[in-house]
N, C-alpha and C. Protein backbone atom coordinates (compact mmCIF):
# COMPACT_ATOMS: atom_id res chain seq x y z
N UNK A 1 75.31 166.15 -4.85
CA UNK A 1 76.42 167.06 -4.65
C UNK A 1 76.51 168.06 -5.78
N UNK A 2 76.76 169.25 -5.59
CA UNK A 2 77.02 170.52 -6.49
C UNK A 2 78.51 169.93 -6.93
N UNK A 3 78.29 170.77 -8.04
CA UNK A 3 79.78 170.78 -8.29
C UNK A 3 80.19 171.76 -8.75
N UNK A 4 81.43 172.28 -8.52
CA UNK A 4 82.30 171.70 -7.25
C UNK A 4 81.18 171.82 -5.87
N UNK A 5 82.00 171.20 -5.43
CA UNK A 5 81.49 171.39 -3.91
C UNK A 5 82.17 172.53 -3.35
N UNK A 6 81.61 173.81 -2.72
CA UNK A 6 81.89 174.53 -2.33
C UNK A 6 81.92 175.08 -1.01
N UNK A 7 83.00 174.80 -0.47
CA UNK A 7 83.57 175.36 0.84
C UNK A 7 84.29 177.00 1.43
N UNK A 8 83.94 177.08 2.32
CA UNK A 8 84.42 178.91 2.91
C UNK A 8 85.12 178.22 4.14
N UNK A 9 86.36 178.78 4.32
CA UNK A 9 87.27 178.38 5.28
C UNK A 9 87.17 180.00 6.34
N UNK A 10 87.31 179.69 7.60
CA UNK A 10 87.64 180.63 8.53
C UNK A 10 88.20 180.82 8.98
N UNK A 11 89.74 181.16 9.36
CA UNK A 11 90.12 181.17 9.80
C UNK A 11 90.54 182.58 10.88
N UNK A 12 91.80 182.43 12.06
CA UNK A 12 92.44 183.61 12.38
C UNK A 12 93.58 183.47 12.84
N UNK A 13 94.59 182.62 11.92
CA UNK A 13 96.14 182.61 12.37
C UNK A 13 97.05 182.07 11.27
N UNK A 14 97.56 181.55 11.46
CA UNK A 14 98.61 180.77 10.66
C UNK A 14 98.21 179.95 9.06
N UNK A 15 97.03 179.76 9.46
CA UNK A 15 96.21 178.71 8.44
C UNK A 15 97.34 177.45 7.66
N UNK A 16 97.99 176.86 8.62
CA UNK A 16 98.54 175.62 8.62
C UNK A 16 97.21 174.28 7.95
N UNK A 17 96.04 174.61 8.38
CA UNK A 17 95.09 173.57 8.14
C UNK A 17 94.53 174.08 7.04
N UNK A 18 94.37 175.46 6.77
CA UNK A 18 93.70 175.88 5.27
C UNK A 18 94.93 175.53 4.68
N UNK A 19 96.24 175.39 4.54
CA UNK A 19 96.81 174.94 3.95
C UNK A 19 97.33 173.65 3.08
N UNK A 20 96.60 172.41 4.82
CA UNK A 20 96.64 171.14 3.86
C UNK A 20 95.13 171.24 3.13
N UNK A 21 94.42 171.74 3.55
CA UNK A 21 93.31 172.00 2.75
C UNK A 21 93.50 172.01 1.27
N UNK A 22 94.07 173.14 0.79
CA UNK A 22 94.56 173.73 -0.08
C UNK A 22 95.52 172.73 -0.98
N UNK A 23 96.57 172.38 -0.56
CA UNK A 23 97.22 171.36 -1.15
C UNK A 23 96.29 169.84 -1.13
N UNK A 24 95.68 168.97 -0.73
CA UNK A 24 94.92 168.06 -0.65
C UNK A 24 93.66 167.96 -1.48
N UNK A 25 92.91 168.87 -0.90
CA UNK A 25 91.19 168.42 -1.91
C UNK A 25 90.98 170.07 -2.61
N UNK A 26 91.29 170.63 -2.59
CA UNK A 26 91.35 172.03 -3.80
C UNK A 26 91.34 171.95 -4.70
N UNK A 27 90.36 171.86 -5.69
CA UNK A 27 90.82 172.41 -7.38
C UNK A 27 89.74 173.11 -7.47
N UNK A 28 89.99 174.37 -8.32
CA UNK A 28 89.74 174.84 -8.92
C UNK A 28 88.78 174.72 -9.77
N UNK A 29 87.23 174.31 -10.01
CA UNK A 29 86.35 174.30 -11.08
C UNK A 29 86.55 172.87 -10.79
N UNK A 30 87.18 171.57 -9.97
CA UNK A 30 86.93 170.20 -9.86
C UNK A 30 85.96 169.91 -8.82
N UNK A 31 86.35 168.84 -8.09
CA UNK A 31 85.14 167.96 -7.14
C UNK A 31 84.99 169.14 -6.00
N UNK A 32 86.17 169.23 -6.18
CA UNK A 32 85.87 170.37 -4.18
C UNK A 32 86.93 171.35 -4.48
N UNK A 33 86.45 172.95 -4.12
CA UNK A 33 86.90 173.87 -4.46
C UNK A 33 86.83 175.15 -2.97
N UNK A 34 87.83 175.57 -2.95
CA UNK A 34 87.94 176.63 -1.76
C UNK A 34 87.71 178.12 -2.50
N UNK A 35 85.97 177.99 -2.33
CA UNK A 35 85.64 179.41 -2.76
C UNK A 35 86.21 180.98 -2.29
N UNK A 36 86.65 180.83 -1.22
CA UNK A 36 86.60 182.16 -0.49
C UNK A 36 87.24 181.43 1.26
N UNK A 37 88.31 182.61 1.48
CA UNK A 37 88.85 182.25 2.66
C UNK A 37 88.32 183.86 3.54
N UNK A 38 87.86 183.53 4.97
CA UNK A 38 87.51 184.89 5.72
C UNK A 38 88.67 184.75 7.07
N UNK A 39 88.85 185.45 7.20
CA UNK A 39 89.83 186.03 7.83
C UNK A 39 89.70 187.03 9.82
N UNK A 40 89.58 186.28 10.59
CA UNK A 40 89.37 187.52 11.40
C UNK A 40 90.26 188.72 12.19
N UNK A 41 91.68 188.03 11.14
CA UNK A 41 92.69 189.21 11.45
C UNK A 41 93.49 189.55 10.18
N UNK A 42 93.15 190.76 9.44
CA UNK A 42 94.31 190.91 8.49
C UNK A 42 95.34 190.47 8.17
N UNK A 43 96.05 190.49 9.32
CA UNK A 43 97.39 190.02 9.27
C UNK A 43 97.69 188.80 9.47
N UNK A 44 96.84 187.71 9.30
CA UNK A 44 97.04 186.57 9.51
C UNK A 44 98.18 185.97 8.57
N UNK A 45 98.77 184.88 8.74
CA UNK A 45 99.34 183.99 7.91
C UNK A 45 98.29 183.30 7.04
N UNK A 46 97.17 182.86 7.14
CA UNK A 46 96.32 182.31 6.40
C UNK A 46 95.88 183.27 5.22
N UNK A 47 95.85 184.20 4.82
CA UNK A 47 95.33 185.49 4.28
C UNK A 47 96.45 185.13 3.06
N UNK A 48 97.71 185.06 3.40
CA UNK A 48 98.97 185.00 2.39
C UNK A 48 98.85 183.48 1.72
N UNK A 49 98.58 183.33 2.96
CA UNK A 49 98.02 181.13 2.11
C UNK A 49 97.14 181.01 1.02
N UNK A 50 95.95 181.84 1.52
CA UNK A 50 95.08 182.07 0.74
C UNK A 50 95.26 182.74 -1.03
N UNK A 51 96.20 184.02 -0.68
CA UNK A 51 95.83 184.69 -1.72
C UNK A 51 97.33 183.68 -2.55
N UNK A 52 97.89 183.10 -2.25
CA UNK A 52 99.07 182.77 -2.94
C UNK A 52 98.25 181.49 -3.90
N UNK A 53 96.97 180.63 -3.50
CA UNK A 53 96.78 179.59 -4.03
C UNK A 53 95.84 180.67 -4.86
N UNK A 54 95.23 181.80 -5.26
CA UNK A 54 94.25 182.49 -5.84
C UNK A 54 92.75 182.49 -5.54
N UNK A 55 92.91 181.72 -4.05
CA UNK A 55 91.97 182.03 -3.39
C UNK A 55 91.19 183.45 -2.84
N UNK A 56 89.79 183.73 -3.29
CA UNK A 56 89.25 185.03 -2.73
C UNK A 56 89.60 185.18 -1.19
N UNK A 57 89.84 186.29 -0.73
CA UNK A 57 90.17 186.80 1.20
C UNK A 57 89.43 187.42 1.81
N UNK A 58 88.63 187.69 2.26
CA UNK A 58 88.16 188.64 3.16
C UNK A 58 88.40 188.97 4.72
N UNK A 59 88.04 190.36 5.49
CA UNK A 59 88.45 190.13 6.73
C UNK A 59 87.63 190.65 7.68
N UNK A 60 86.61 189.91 8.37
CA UNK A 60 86.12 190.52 9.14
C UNK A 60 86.52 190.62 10.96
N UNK A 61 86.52 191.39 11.59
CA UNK A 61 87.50 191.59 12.71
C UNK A 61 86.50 191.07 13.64
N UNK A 62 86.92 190.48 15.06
CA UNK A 62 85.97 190.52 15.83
C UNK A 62 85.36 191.61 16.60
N UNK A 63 86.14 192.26 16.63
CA UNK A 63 85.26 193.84 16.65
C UNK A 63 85.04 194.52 15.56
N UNK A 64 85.02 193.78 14.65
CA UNK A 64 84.43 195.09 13.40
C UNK A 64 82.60 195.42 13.76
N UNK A 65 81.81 194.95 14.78
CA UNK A 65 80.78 195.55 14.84
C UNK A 65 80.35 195.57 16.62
N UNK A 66 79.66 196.51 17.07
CA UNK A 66 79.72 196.48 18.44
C UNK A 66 79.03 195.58 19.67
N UNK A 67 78.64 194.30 19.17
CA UNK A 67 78.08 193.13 19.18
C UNK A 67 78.37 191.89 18.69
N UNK A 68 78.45 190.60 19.24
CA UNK A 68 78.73 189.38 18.46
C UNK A 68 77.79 188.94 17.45
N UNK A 69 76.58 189.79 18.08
CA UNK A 69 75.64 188.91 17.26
C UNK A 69 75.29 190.01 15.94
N UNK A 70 75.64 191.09 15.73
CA UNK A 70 75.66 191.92 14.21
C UNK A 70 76.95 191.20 13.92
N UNK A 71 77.74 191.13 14.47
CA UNK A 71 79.31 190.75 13.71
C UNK A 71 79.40 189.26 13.24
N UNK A 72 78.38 188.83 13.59
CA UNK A 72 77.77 187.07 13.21
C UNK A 72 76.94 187.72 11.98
N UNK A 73 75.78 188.40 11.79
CA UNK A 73 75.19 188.22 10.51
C UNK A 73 76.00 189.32 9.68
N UNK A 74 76.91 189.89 10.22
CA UNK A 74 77.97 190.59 9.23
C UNK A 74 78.42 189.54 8.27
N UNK A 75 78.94 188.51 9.56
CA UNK A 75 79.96 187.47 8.53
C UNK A 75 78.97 186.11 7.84
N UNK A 76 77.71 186.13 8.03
CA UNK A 76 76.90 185.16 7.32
C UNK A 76 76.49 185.71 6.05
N UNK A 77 76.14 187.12 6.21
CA UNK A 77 75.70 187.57 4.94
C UNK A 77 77.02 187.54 4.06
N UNK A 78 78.48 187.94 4.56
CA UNK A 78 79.71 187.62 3.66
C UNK A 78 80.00 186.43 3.32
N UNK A 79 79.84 185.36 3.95
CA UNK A 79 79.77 183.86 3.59
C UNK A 79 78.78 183.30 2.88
N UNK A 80 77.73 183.75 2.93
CA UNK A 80 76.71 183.66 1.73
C UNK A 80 76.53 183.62 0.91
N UNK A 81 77.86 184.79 0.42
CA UNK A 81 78.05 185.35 -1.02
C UNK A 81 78.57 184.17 -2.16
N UNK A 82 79.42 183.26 -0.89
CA UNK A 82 80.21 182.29 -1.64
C UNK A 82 79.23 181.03 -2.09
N UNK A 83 78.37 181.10 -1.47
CA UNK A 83 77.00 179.84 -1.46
C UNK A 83 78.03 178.42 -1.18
N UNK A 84 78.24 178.17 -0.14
CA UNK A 84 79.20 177.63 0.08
C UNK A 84 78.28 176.14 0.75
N UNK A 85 78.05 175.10 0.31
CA UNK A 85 77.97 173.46 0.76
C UNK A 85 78.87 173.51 2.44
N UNK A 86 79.60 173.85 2.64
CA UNK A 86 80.14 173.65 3.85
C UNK A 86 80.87 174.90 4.48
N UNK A 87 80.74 175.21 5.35
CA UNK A 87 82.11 176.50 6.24
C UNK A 87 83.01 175.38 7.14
N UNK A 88 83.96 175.70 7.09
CA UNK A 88 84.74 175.13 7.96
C UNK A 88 85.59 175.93 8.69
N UNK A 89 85.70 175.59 10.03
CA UNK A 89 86.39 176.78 11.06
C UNK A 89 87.67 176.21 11.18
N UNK A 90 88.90 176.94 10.91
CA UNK A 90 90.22 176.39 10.73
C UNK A 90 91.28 177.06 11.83
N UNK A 91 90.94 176.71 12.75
CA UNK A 91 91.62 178.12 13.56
C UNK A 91 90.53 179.23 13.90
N UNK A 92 89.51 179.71 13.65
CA UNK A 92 88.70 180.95 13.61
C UNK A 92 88.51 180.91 15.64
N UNK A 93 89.18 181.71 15.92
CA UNK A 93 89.14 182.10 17.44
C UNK A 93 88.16 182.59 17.95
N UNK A 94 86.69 182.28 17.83
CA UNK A 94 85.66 182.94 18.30
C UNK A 94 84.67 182.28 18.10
N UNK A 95 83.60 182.05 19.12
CA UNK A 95 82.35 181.12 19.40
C UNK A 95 81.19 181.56 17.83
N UNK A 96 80.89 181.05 17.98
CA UNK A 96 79.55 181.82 16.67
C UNK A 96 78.30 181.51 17.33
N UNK A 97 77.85 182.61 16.76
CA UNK A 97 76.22 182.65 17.36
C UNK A 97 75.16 182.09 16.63
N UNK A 98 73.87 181.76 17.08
CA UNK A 98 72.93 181.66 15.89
C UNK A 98 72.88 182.08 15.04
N UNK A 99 73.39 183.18 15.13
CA UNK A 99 72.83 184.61 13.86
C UNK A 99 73.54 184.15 12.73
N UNK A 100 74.81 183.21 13.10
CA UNK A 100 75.29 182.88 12.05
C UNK A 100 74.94 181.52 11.36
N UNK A 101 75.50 180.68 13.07
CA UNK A 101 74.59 179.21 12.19
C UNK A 101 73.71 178.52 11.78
N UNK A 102 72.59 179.51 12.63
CA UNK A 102 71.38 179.11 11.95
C UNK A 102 70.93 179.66 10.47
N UNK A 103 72.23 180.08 9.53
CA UNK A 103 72.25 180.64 8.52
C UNK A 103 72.54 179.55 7.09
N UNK A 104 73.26 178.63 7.93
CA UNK A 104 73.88 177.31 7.61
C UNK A 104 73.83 176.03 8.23
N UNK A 105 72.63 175.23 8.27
CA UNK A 105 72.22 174.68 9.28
C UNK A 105 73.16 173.05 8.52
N UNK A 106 73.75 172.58 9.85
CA UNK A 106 74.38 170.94 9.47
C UNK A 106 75.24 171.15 8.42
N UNK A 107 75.74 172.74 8.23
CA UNK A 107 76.81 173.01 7.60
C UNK A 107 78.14 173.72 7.86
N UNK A 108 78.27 173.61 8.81
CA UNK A 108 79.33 174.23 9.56
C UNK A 108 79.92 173.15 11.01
N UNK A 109 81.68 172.88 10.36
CA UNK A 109 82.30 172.36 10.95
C UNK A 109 83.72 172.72 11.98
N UNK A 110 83.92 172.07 12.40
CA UNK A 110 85.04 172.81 13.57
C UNK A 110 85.97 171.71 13.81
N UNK A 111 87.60 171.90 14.68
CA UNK A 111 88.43 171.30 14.36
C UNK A 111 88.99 171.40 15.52
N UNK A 112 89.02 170.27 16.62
CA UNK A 112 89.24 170.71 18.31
C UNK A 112 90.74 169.94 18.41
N UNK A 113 91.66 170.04 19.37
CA UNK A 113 93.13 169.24 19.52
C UNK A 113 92.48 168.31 20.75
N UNK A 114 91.35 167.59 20.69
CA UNK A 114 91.51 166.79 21.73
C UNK A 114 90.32 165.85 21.54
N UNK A 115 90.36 165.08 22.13
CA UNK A 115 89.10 163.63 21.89
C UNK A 115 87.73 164.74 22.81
N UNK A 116 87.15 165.57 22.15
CA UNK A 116 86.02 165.78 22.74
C UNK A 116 85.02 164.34 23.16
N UNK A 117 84.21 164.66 24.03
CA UNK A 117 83.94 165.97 25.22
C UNK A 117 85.04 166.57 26.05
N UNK A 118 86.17 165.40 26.01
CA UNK A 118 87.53 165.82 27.12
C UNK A 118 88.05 167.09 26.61
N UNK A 119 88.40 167.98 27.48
CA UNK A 119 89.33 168.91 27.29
C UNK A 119 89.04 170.36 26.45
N UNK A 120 87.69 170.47 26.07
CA UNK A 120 87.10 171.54 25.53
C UNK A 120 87.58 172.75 25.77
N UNK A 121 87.94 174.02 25.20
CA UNK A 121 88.30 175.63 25.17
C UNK A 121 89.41 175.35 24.53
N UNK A 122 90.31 176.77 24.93
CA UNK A 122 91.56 177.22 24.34
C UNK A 122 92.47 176.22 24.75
N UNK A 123 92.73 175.29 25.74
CA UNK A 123 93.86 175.28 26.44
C UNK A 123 93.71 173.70 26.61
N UNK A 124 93.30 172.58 25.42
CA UNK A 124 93.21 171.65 25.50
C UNK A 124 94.83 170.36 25.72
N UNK A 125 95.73 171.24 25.09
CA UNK A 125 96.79 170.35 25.18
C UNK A 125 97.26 170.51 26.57
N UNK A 126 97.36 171.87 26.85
CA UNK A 126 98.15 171.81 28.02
C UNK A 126 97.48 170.84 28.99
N UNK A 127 95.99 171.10 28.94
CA UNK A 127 95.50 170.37 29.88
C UNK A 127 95.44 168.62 30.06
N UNK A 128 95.49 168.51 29.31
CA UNK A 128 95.72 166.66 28.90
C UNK A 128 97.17 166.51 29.22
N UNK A 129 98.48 167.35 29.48
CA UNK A 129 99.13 166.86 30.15
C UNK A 129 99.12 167.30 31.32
N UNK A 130 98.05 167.86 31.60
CA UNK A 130 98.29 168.13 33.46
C UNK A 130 97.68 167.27 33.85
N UNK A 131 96.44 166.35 33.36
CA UNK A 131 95.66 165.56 33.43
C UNK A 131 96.96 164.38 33.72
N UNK A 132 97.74 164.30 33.25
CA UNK A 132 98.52 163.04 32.49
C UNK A 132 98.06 161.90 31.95
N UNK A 133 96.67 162.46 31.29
CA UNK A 133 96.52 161.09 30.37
C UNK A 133 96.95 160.51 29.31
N UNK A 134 97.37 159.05 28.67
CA UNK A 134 97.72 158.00 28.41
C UNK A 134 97.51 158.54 27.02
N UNK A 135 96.22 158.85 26.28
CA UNK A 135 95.49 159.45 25.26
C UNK A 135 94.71 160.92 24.89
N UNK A 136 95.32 161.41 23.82
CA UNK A 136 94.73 162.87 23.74
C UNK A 136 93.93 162.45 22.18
N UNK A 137 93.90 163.40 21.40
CA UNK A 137 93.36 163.30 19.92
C UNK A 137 92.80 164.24 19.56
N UNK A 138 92.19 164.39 18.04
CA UNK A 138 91.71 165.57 17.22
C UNK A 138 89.91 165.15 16.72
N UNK A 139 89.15 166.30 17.11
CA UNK A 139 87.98 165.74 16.82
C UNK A 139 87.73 166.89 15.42
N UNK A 140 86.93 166.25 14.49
CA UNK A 140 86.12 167.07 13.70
C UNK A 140 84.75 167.11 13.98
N UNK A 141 84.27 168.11 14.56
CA UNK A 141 82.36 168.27 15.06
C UNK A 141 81.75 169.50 14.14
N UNK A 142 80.08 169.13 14.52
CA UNK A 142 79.52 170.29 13.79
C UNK A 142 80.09 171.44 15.09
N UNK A 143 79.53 172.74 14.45
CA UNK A 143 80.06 173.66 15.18
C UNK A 143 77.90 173.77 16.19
N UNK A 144 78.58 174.43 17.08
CA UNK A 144 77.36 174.92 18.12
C UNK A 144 77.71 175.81 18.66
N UNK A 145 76.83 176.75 19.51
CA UNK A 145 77.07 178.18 20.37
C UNK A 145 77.84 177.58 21.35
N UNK A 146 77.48 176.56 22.10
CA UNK A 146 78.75 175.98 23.48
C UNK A 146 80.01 175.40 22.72
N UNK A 147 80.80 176.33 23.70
CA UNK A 147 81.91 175.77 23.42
C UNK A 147 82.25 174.14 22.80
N UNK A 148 83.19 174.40 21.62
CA UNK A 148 83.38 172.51 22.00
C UNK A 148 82.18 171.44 21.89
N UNK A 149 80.61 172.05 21.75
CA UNK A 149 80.29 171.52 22.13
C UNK A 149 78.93 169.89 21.16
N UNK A 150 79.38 170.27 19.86
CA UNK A 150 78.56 170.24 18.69
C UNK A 150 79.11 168.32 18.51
N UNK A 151 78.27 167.56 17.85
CA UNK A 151 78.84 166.36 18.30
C UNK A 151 79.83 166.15 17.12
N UNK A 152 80.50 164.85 17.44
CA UNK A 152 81.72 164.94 16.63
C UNK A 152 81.49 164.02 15.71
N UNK A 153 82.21 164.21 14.32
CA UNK A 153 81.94 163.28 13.46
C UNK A 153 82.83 162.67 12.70
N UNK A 154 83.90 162.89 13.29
CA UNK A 154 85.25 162.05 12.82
C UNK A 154 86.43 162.25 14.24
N UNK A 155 86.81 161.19 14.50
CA UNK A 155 88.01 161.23 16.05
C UNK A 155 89.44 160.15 15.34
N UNK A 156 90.14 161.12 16.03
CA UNK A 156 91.67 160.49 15.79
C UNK A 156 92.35 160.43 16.89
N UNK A 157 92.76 159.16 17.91
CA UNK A 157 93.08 159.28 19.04
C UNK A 157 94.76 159.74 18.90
N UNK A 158 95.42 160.17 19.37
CA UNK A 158 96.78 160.85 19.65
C UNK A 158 97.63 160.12 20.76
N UNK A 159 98.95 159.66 21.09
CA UNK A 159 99.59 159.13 21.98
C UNK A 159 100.08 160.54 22.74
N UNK A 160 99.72 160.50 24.10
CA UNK A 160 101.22 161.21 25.02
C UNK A 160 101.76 160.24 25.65
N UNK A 161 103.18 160.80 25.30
CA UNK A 161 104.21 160.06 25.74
C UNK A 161 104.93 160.88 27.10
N UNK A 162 105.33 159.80 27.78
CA UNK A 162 106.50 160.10 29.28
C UNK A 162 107.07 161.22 28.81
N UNK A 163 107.18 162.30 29.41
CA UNK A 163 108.50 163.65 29.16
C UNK A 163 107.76 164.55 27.98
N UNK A 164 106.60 163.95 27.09
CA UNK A 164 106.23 165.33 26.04
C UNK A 164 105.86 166.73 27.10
N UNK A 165 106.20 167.48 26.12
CA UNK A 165 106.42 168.67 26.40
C UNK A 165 104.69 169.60 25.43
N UNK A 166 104.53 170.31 25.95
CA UNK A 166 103.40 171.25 25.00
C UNK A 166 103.83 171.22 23.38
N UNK A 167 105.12 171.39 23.20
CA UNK A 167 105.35 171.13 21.90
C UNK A 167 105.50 170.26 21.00
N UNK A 168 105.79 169.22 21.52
CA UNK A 168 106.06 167.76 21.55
C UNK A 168 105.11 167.34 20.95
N UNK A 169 103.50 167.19 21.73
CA UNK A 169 102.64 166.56 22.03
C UNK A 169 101.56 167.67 20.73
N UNK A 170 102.08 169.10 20.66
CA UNK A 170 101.05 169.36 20.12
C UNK A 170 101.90 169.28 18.79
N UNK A 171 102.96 168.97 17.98
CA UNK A 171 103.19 168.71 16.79
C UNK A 171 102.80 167.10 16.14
N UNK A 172 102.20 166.19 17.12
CA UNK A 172 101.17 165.14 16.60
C UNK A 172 100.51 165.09 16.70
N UNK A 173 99.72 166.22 17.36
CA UNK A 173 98.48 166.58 17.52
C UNK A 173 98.22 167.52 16.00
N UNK A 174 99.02 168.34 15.53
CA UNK A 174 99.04 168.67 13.96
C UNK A 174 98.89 168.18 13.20
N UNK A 175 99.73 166.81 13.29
CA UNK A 175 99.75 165.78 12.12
C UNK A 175 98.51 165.04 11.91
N UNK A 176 98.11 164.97 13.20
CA UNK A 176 96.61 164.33 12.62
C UNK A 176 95.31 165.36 12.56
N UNK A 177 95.59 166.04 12.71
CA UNK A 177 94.41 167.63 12.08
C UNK A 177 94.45 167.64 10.79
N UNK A 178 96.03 167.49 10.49
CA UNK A 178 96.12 167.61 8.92
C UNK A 178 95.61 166.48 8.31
N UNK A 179 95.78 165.10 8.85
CA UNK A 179 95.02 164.38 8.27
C UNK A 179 93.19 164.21 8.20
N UNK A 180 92.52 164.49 9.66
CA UNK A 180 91.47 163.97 9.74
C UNK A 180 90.90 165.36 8.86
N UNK A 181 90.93 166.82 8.63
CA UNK A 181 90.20 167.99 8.19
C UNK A 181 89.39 167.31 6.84
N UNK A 182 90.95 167.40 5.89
CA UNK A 182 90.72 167.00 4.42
C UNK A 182 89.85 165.55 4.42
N UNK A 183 90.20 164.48 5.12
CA UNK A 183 89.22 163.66 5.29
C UNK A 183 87.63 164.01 5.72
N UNK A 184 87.17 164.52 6.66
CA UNK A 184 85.84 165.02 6.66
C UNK A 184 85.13 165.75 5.68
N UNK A 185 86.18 167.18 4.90
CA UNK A 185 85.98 167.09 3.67
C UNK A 185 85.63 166.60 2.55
N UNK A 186 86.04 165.98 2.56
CA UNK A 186 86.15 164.57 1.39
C UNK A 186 84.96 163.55 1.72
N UNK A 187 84.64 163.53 2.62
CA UNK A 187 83.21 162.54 3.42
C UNK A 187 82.39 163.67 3.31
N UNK A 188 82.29 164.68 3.12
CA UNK A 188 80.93 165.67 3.22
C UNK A 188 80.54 165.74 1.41
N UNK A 189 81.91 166.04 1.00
CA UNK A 189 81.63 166.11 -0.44
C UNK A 189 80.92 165.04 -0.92
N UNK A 190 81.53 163.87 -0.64
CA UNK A 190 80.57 162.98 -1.05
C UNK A 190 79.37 162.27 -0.67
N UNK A 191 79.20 163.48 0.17
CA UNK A 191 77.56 163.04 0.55
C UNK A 191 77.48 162.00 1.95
N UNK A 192 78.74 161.61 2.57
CA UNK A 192 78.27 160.23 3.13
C UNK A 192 78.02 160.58 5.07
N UNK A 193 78.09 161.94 5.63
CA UNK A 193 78.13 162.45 6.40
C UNK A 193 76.42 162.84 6.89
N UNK A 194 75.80 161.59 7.75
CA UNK A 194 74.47 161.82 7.74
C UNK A 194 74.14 162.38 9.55
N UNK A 195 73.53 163.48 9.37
CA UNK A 195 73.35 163.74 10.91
C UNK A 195 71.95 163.32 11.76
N UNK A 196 71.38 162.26 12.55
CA UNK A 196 70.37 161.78 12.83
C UNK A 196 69.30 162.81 12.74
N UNK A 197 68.76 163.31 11.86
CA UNK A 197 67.54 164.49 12.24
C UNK A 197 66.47 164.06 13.86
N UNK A 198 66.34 163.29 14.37
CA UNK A 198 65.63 162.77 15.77
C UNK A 198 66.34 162.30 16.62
N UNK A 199 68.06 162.22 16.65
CA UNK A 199 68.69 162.67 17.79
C UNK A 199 69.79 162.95 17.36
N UNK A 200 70.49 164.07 16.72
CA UNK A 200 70.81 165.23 15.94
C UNK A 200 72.22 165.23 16.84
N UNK A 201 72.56 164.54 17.85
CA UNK A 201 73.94 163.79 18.48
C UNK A 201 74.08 162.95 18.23
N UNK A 202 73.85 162.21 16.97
CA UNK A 202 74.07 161.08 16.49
C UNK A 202 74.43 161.35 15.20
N UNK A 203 75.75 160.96 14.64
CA UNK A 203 76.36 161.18 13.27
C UNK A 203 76.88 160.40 12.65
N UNK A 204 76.32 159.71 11.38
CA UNK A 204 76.38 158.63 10.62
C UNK A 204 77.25 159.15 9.84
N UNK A 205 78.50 157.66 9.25
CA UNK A 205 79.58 158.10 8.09
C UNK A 205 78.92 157.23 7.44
N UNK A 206 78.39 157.09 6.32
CA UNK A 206 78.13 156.15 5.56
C UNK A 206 78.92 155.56 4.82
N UNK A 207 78.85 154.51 4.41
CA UNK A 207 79.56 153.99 3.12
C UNK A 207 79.59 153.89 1.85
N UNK A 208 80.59 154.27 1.10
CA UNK A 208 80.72 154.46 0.03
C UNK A 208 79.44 154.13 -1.03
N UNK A 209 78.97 154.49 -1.84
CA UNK A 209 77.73 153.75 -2.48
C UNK A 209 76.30 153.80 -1.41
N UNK A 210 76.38 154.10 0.10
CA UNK A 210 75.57 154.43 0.59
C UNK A 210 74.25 155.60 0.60
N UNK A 211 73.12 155.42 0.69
CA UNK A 211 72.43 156.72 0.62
C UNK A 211 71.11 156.74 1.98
């Protein structure tokens, strides 16, 4: 492990999760450090999160170039800069292409509101209660070009309850984002996050002292 361990957060909203980020495994010149936060809307709430902890900001738009795939090595060559051990997508509203991840290979993670494979895209809560199932949850996966679709390497199952409401259901669906993020974090930093190189859908947590 480098040290610090260096992470680039992505976000494009609120940055509620760069936030427990930020408060949780952040320091400054310690074990794990939030080099640089990117941004794909100026005006985000995460941007103010960012610059308030003295975190670097940047913002690249999803149309800042007339293609996904220049506006992918737009934002790899800007994430680069940070030489960053991990990216993590915190909210970032937009698929990524090769151009980007194959820039950062088995280093780039993502943060879904539902027990993947179930319930994949934008519209995972609502759909788990139209479903009316018993169990929803929060996955942490590598990221991939399909949606949703990168395997997962940390799951936190979630209760719905009789009568939750979208809001209901998705404010414990928060609570455990906030918990499982900084945890995967914290398992990458220390090395114990092994991805099967010969069936590469297979993702080992190791144990402590493990190698």
């Amino acid at each position: 492990m480098s040290s610090p361990y260096r992470i680039v957060v992505l976000i494009s909203g609120s940055g509620t999760n760069l936030q427990r980020l930020i408060d949780t495994v952040h320091v400054p010149g310690g074990e794990v450090e939030i080099v640089l936060v990117v941004s794909s809307r100026a005006e985000a709430r995460g941007v103010a999160r960012a610059e308030a902890a003295g975190i670097p900001t940047r913002v690249v738009a999803r149309d800042a170039t007339a293609d996904r795939t220049a506006r992918d090595r737009l934002l790899a060559d800007l994430v680069a800069e940070g030489r960053p051990d991990l990216v993590v997508l915190a909210g970032w509203m937009s698929i990524l292409t090769g151009a980007f991840l194959d820039r950062f290979p088995d280093a780039v993670i993502n943060l879904h509101p539902s027990l993947l494979p179930a319930f994949p895209g934008m519209h995972a809560i609502d759909q788990a209660l139209a479903w009316g199932v018993r169990w929803t949850g929060v996955t942490v996966h590598y990221a991939e070009e399909a949606v949703d679709g990168g395997p997962p390497i940390l799951q936190e199952p979630v209760p719905v309850h009789f009568g939750d409401t979208s809001e209901s259901l998705a404010a414990r669906i928060h609570a455990a984002e906030h918990r499982l993020l900084p945890e995967a974090v914290r398992l990458f930093a220390a090395g114990r996050v092994h991805r099967d190189r010969h069936s590469p859908r297979k993702v080992q947590i190791l144990e402590e002292g493990q190698s």
